[in-house]
C-alpha atoms as a PDB file:
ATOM      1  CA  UNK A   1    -172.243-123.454 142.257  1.00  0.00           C
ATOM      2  CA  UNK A   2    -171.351-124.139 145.861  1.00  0.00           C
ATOM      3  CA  UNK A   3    -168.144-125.540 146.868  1.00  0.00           C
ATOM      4  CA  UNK A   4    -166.895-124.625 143.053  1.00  0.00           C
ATOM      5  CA  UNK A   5    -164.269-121.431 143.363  1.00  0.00           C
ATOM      6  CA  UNK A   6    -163.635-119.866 139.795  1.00  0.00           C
ATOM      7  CA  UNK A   7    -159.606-119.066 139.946  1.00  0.00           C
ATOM      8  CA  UNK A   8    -158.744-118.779 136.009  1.00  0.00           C
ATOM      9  CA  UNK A   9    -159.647-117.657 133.095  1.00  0.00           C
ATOM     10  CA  UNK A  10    -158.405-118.474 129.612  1.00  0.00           C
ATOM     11  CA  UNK A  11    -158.853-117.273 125.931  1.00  0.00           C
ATOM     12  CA  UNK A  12    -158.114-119.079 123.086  1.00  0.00           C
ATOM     13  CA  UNK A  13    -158.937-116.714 119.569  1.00  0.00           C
ATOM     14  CA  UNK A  14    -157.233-119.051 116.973  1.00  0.00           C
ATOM     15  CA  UNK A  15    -154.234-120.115 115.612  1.00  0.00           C
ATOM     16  CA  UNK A  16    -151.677-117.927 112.966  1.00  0.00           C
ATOM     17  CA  UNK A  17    -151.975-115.337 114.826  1.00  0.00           C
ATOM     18  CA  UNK A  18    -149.181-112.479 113.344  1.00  0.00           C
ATOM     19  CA  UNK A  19    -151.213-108.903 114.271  1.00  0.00           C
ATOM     20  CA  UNK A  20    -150.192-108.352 118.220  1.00  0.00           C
ATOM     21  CA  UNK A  21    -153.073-106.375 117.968  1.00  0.00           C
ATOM     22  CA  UNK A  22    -155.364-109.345 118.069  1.00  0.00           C
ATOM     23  CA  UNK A  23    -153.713-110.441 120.904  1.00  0.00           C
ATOM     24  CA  UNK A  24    -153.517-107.867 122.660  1.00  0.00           C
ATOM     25  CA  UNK A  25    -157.403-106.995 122.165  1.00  0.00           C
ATOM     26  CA  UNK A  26    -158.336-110.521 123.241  1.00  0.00           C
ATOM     27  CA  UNK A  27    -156.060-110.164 126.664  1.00  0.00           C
ATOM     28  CA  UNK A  28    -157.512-106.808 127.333  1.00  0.00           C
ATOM     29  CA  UNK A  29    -161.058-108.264 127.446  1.00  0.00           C
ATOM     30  CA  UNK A  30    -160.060-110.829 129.838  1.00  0.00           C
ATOM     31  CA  UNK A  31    -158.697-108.832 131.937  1.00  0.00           C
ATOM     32  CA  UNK A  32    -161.388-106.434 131.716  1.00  0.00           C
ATOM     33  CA  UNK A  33    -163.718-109.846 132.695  1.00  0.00           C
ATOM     34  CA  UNK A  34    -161.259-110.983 135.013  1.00  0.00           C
ATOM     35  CA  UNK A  35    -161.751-107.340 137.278  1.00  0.00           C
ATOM     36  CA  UNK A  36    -165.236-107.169 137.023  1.00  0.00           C
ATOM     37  CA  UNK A  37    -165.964-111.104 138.335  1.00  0.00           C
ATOM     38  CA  UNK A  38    -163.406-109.861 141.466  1.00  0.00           C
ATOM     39  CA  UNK A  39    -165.630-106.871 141.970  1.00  0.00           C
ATOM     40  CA  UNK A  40    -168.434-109.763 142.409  1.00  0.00           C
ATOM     41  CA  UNK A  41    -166.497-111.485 145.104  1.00  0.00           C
ATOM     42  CA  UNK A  42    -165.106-113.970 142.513  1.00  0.00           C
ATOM     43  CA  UNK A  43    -161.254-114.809 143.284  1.00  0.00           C
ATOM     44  CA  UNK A  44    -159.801-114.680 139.909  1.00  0.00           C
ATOM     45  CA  UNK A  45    -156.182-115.256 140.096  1.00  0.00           C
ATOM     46  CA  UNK A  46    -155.209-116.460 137.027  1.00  0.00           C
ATOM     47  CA  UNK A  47    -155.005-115.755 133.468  1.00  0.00           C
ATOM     48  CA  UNK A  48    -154.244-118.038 130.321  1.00  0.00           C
ATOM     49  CA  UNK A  49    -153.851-116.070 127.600  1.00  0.00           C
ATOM     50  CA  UNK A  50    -153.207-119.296 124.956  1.00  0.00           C
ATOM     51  CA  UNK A  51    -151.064-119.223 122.276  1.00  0.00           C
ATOM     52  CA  UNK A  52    -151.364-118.945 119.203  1.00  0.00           C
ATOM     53  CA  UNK A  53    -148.513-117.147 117.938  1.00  0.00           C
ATOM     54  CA  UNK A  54    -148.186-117.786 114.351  1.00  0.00           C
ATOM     55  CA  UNK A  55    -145.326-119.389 113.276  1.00  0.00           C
ATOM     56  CA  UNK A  56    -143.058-117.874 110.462  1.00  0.00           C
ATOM     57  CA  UNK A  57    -143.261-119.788 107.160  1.00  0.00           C
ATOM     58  CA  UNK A  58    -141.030-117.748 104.249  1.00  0.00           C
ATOM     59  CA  UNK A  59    -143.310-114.313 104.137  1.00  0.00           C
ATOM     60  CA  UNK A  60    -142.871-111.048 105.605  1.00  0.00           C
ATOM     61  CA  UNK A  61    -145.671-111.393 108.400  1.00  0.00           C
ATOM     62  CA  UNK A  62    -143.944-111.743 111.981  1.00  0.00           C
ATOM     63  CA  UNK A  63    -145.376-110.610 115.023  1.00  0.00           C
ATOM     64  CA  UNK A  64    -143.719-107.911 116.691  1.00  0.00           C
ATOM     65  CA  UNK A  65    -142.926-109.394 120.050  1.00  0.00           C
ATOM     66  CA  UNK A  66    -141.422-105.570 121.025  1.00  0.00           C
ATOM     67  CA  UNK A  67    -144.700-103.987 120.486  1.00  0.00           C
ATOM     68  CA  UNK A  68    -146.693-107.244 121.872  1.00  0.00           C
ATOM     69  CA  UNK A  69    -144.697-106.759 125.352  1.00  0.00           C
ATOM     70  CA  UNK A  70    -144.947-103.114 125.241  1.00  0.00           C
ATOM     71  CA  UNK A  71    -148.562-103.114 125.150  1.00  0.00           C
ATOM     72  CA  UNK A  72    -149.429-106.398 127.623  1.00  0.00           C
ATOM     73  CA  UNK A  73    -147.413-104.553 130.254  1.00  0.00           C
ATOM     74  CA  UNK A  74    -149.280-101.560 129.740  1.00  0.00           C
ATOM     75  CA  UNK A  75    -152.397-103.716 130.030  1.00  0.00           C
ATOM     76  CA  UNK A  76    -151.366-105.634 133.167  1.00  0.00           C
ATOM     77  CA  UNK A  77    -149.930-102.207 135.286  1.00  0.00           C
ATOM     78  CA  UNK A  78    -151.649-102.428 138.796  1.00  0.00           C
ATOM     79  CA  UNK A  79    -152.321-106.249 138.171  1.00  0.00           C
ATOM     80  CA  UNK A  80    -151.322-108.807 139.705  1.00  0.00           C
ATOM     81  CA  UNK A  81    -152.626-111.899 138.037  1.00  0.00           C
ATOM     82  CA  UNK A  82    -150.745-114.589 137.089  1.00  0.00           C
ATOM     83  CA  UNK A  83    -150.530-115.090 133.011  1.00  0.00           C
ATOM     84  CA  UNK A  84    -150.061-118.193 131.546  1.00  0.00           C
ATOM     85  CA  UNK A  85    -149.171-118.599 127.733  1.00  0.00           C
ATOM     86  CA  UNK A  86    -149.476-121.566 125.396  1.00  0.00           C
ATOM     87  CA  UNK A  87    -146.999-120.809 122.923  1.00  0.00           C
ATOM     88  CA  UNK A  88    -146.558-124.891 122.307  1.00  0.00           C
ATOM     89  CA  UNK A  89    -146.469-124.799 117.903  1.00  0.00           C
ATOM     90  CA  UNK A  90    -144.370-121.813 117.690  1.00  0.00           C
ATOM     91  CA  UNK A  91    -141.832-123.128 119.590  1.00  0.00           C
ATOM     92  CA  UNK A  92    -141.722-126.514 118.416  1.00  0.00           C
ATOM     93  CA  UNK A  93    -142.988-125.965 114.572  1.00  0.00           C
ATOM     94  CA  UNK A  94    -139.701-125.958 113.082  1.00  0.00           C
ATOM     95  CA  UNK A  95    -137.740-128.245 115.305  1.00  0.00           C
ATOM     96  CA  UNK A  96    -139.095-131.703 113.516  1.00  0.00           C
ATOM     97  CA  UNK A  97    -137.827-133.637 110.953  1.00  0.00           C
ATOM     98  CA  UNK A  98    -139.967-135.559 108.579  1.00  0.00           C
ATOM     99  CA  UNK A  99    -138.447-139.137 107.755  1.00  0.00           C
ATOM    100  CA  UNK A 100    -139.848-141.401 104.655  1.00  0.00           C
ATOM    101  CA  UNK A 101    -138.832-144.612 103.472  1.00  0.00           C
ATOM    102  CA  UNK A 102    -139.869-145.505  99.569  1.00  0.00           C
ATOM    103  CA  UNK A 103    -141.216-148.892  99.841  1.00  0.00           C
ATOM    104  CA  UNK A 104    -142.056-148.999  95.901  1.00  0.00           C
ATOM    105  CA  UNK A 105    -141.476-147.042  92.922  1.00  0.00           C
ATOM    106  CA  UNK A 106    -144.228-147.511  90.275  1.00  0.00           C
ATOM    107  CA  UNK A 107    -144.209-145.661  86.844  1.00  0.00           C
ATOM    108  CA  UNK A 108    -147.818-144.774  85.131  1.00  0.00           C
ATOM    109  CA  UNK A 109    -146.648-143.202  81.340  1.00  0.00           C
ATOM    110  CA  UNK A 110    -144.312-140.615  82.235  1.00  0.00           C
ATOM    111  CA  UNK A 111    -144.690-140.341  85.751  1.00  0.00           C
ATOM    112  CA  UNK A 112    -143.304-142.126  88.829  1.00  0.00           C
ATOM    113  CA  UNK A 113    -145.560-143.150  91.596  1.00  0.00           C
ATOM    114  CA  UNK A 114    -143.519-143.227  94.751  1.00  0.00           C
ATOM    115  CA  UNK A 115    -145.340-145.717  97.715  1.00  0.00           C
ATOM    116  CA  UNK A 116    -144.080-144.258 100.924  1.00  0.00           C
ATOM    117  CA  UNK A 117    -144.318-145.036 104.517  1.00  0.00           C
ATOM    118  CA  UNK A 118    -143.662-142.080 106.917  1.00  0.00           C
ATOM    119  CA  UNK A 119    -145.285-140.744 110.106  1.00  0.00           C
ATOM    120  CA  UNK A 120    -145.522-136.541 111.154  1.00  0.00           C
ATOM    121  CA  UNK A 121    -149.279-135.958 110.684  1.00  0.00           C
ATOM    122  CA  UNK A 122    -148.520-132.245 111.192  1.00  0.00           C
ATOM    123  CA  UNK A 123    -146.780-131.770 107.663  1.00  0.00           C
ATOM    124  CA  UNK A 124    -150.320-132.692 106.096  1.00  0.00           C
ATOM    125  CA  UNK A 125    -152.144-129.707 107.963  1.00  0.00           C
ATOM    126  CA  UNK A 126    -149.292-127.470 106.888  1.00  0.00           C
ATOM    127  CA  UNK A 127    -151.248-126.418 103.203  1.00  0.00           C
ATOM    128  CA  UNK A 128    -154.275-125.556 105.100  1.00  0.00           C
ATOM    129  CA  UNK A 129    -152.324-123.233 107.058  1.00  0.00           C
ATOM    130  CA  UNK A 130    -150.812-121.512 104.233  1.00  0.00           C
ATOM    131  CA  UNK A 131    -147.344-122.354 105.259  1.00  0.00           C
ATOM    132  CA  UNK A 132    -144.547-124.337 103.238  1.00  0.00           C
ATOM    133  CA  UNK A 133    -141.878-126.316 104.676  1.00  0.00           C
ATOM    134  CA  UNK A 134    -138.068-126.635 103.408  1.00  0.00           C
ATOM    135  CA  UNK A 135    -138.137-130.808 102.548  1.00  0.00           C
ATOM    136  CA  UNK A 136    -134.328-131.962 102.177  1.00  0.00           C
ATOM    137  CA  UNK A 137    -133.777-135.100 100.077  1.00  0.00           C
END
């Protein structure tokens, strides 16, 4: 398109993410893309690698950040791109605090129904993520 210069390129291959491997995979093909569009007098300049680091709930997985560097240096040797990364929820995930206030108690037989008003719509998607979260009372 004329007058329109292409300067970055970004990835984004999910969220969770806790195999560098994945990562690493998805950067290498960008960069790959990245060198080829410059061989087509394209200016590529930057790269946004995204995020999604997955963020540590109460199991074993972790990403290996040693390895992860290890291998994106190895990848960017001779480049000279700039990288951007989204890391945003892994940073943040475990920072918040959610705050209720029971409004009503109700009891159906011989259970309590509690009517609640809070706000942190991120604790709902937490289940669907497969990740728990310590609730203090």
């Amino acid at each position: 398109m004329k007058g329109v210069q292409l300067s970055t390129l970004s990835v984004h291959i999910g969220s969770q993410i806790v195999d560098h491997q994945k990562l690493i995979q998805s950067y290498g093909q960008l960069i790959l893309l990245a060198d080829q569009l410059n061989k087509k007098n394209h200016t590529i300049t930057n790269l946004d690698f995204g995020g999604g680091f997955g963020v540590m709930d109460h199991s074993d997985d972790a990403l290996d950040f040693v390895e992860w560097q290890k291998e994106l240096e190895n990848l960017l040797q001779g480049k000279k791109y700039h990288i951007i990364f989204e890391p945003g929820r892994f940073i943040v995930a475990n920072s918040g605090e959610l705050i209720t206030k029971v409004l009503y108690i109700k009891s159906s037989g011989n259970r309590k129904l509690l009517l609640q008003m809070h706000h942190f719509q991120n604790i709902y998607a937490l289940p669907f993520m497969k990740l728990t979260h310590q609730f203090k009372h």
